[in-house]
Protein backbone atom coordinates (compact mmCIF):
# COMPACT_ATOMS: atom_id res chain seq x y z
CA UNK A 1 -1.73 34.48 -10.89
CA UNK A 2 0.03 31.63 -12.21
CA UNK A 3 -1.02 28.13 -12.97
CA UNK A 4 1.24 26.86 -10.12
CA UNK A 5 -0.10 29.70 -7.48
CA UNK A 6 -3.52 28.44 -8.37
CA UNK A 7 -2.67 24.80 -7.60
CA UNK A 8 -1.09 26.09 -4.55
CA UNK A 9 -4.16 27.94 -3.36
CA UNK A 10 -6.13 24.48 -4.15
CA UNK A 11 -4.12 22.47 -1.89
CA UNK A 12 -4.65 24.96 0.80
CA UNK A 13 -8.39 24.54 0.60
CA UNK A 14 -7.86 20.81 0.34
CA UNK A 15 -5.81 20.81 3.49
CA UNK A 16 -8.28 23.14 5.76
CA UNK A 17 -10.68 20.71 4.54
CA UNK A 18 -8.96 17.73 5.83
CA UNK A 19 -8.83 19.51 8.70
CA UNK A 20 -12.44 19.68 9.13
CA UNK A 21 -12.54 16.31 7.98
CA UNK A 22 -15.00 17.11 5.18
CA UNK A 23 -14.02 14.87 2.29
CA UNK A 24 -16.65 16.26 0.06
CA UNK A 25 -15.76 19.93 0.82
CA UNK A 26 -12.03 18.80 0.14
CA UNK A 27 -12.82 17.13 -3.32
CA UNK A 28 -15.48 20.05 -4.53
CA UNK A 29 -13.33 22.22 -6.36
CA UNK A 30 -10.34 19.93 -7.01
CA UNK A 31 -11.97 17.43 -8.90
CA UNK A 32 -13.68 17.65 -11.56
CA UNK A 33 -16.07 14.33 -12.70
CA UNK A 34 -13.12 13.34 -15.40
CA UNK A 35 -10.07 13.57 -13.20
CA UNK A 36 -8.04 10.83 -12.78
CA UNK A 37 -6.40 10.71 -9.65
CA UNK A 38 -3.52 8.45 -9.07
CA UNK A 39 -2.17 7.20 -5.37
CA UNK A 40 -2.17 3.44 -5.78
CA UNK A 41 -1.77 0.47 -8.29
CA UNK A 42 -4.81 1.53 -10.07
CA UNK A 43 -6.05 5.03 -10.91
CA UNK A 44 -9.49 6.74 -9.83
CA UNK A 45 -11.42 8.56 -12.26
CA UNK A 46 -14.26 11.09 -11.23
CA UNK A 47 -15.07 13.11 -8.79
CA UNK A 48 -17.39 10.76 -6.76
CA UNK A 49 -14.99 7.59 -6.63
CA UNK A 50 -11.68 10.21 -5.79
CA UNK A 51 -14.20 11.70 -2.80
CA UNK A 52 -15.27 7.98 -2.09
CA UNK A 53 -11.13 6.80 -1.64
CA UNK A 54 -10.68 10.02 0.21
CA UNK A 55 -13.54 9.36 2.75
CA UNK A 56 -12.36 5.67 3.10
CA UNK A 57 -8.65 6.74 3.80
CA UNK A 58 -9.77 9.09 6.53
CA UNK A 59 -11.96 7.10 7.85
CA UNK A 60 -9.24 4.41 8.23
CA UNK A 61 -7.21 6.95 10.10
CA UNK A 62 -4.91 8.61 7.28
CA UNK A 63 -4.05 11.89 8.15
CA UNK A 64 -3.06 14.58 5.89
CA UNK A 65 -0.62 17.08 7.20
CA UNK A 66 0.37 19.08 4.31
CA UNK A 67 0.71 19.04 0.43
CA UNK A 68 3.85 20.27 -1.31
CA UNK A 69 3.56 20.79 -5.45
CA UNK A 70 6.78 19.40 -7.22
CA UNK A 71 5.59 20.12 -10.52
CA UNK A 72 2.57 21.74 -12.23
CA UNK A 73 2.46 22.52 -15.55
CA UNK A 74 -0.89 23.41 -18.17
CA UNK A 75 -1.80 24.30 -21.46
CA UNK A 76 -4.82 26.27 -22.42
CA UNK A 77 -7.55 24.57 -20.45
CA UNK A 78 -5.34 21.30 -19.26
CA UNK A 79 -2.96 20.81 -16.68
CA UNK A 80 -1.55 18.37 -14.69
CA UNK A 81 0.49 18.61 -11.07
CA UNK A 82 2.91 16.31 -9.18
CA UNK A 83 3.08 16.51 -5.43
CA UNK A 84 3.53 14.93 -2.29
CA UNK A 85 0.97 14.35 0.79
């Protein structure tokens, strides 16, 4: 399985957790405590504050209705993907 199929597979798990609205479930396995996740002016690092943003932007009535990967690329253990949601 490639590095890509994996991220694919992620965002799948992300999205049928969305569904269920479970923020926590969504963030488990796709963040790690020393991501960075960037989707604004200023970046998010860790696991808790990414799951805290997520929980606030569904609670505010963001929806997610799907993810599409534009680019995902690693290199022994680090990698790094570009999408839309």
């Amino acid at each position: 399985m490639s590095f890509r199929d994996d991220v694919d597979a992620l965002n799948e798990r992300f999205l049928a957790a969305s569904k269920r609205n479970d923020p926590v479930g969504a963030c488990a396995d796709a963040y790690t405590d020393d991501a960075v996740f960037v989707a604004g002016p200023e970046p998010i690092r860790g696991r808790t504050a990414i799951t805290a943003a997520i929980t606030d932007a569904w609670r505010s009535g963001n929806v997610l209705k799907g993810m599409t990967t534009l680019v995902a690329e690693s290199h022994g253990d680090m990698g790094y993907t570009i999408g839309t949601a």
